[in-house]
C-alpha atoms as a PDB file:
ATOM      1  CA  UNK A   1      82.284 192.129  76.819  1.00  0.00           C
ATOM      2  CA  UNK A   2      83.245 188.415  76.557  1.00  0.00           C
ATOM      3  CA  UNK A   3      85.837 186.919  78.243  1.00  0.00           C
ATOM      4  CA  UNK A   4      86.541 183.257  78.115  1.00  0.00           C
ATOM      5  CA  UNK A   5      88.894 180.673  80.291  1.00  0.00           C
ATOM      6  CA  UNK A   6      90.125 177.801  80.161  1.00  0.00           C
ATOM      7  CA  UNK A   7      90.355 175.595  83.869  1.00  0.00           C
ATOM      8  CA  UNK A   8      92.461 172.074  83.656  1.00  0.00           C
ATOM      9  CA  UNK A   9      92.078 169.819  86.677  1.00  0.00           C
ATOM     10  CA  UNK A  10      95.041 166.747  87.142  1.00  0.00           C
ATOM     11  CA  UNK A  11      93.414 163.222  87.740  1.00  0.00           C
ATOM     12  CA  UNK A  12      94.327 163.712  91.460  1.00  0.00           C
ATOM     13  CA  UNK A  13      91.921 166.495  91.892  1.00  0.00           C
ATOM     14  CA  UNK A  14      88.771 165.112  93.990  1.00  0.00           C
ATOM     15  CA  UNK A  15      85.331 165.635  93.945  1.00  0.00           C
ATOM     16  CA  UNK A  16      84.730 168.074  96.606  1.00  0.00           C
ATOM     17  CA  UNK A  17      87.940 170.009  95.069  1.00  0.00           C
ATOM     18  CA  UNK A  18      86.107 170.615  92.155  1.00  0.00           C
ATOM     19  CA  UNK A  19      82.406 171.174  93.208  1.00  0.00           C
ATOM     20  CA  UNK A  20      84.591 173.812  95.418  1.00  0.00           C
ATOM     21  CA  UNK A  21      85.685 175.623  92.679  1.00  0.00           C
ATOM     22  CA  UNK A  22      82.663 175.067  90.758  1.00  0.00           C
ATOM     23  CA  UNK A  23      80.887 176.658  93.398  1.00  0.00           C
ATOM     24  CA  UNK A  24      83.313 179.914  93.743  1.00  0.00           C
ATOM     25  CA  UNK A  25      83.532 180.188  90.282  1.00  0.00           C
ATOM     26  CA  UNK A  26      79.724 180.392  90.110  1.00  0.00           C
ATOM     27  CA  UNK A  27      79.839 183.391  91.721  1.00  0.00           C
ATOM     28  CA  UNK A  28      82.045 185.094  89.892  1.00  0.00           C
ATOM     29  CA  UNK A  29      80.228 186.949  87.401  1.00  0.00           C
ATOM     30  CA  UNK A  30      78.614 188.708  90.851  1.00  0.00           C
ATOM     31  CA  UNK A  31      81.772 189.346  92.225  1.00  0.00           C
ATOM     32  CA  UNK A  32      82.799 190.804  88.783  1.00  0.00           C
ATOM     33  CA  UNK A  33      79.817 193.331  88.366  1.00  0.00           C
ATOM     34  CA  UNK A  34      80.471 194.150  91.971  1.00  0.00           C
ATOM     35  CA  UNK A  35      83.633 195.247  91.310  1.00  0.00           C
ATOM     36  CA  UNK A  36      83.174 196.585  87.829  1.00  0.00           C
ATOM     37  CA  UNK A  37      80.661 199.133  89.442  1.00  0.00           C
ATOM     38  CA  UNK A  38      82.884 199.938  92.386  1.00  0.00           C
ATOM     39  CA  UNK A  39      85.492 201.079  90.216  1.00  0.00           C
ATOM     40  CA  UNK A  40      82.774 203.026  87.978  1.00  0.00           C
ATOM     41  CA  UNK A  41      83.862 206.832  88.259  1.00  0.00           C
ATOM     42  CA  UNK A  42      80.617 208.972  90.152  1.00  0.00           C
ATOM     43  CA  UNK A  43      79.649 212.716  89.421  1.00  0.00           C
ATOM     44  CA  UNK A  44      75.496 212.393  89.511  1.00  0.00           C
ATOM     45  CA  UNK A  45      75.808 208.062  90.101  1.00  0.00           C
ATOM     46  CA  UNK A  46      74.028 207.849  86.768  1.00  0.00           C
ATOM     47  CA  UNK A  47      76.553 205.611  85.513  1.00  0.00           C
ATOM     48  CA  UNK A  48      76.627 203.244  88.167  1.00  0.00           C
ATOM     49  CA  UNK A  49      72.488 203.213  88.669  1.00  0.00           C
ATOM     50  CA  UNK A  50      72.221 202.273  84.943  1.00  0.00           C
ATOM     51  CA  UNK A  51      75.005 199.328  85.271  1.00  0.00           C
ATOM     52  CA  UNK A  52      73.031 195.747  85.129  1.00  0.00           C
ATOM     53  CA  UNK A  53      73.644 192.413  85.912  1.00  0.00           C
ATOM     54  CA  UNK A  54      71.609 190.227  83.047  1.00  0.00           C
ATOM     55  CA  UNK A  55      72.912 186.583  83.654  1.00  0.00           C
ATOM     56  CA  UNK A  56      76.610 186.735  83.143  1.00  0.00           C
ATOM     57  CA  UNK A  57      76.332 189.983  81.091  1.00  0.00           C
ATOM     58  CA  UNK A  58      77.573 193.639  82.547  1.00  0.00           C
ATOM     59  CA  UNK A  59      76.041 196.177  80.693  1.00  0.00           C
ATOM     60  CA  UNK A  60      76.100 199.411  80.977  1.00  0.00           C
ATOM     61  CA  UNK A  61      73.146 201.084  79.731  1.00  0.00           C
ATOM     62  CA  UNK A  62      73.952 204.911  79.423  1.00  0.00           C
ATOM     63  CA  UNK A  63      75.177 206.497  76.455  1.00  0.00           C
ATOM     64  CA  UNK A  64      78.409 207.821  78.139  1.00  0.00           C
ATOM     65  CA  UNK A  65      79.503 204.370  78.690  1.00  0.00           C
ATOM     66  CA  UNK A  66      82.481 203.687  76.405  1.00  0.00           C
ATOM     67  CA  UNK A  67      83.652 207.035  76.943  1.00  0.00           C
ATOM     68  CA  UNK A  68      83.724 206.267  80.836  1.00  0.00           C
ATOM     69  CA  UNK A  69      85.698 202.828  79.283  1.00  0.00           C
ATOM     70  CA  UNK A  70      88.214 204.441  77.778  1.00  0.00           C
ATOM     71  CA  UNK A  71      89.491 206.269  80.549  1.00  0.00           C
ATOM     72  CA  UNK A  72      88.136 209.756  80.348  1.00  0.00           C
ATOM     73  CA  UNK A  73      87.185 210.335  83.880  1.00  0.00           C
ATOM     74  CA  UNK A  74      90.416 210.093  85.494  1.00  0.00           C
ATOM     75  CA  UNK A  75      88.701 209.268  88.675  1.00  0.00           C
ATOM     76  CA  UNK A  76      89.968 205.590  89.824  1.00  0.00           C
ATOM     77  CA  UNK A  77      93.290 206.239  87.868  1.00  0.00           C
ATOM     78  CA  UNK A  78      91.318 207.004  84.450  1.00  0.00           C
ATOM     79  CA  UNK A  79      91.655 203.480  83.455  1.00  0.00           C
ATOM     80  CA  UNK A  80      88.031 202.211  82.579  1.00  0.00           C
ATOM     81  CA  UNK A  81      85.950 199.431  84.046  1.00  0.00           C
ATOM     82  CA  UNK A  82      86.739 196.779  81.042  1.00  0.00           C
ATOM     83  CA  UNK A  83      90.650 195.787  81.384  1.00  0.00           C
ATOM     84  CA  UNK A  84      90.825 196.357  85.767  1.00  0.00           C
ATOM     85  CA  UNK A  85      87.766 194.218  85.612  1.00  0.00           C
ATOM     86  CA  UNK A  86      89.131 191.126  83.500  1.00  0.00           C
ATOM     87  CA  UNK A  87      92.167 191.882  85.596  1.00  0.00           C
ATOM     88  CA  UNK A  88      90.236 190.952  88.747  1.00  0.00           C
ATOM     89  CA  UNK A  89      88.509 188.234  86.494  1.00  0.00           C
ATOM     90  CA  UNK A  90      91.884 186.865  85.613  1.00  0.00           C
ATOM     91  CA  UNK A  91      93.087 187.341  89.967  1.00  0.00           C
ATOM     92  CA  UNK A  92      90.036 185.873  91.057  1.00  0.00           C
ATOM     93  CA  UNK A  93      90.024 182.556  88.883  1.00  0.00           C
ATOM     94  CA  UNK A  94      94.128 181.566  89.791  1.00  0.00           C
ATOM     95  CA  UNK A  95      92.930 182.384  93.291  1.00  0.00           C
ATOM     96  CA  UNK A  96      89.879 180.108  93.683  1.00  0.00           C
ATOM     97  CA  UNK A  97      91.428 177.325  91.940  1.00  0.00           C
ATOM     98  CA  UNK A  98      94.967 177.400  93.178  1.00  0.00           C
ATOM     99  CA  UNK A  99      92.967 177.932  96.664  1.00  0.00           C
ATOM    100  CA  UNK A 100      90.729 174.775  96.550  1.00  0.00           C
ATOM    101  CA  UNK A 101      93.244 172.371  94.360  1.00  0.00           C
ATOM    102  CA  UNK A 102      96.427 173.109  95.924  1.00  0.00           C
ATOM    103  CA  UNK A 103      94.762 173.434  99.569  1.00  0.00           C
ATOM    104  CA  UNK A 104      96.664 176.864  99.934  1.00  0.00           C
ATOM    105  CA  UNK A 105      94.978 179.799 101.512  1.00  0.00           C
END
């Protein structure tokens, strides 16, 4: 899985703004294979044992993993790891940077 983004900063957006969000973002892919193994369905933890962390890289290293993907445990609404993930991905990003630029909490 690869996702991509694209950040813009305006020429009023300081230093410390942006080693801010630098800094939260560089936790992200942590955050992300936190969550993408919280929402991994369980029956023998198997799945969620064999889910690494390998730089920025999730990967789940069973051979039931797409099948979990797809949606057919229904455990956690049946919806996969892949799409809720990139949603939090997606969450997570507009948070930390409309957070730190915008001075909102």
């Amino acid at each position: 899985m690869s996702i991509e983004f694209k950040v813009q900063f305006s020429a009023k957006t300081t230093l410390d703004k942006l080693k801010g969000v630098r800094n939260q973002l560089a936790k992200l892919p942590v955050d992300s294979y936190n969550y993408w193994v919280s929402i991994t369905p369980v029956d023998t933890g198997n799945a969620r044992r064999n889910t690494t962390l390998r730089g920025s890289d999730i990967r789940a290293d069973y051979p039931y993993a797409q099948r979990l993907d797809t949606g057919w445990s229904k455990q956690y609404g049946g919806k996969g790891m892949t799409e809720p993930t990139k949603k939090y991905i997606r969450d997570r990003v507009r948070q930390i940077t409309g957070q730190q630029l915008t001075g909102k909490k």
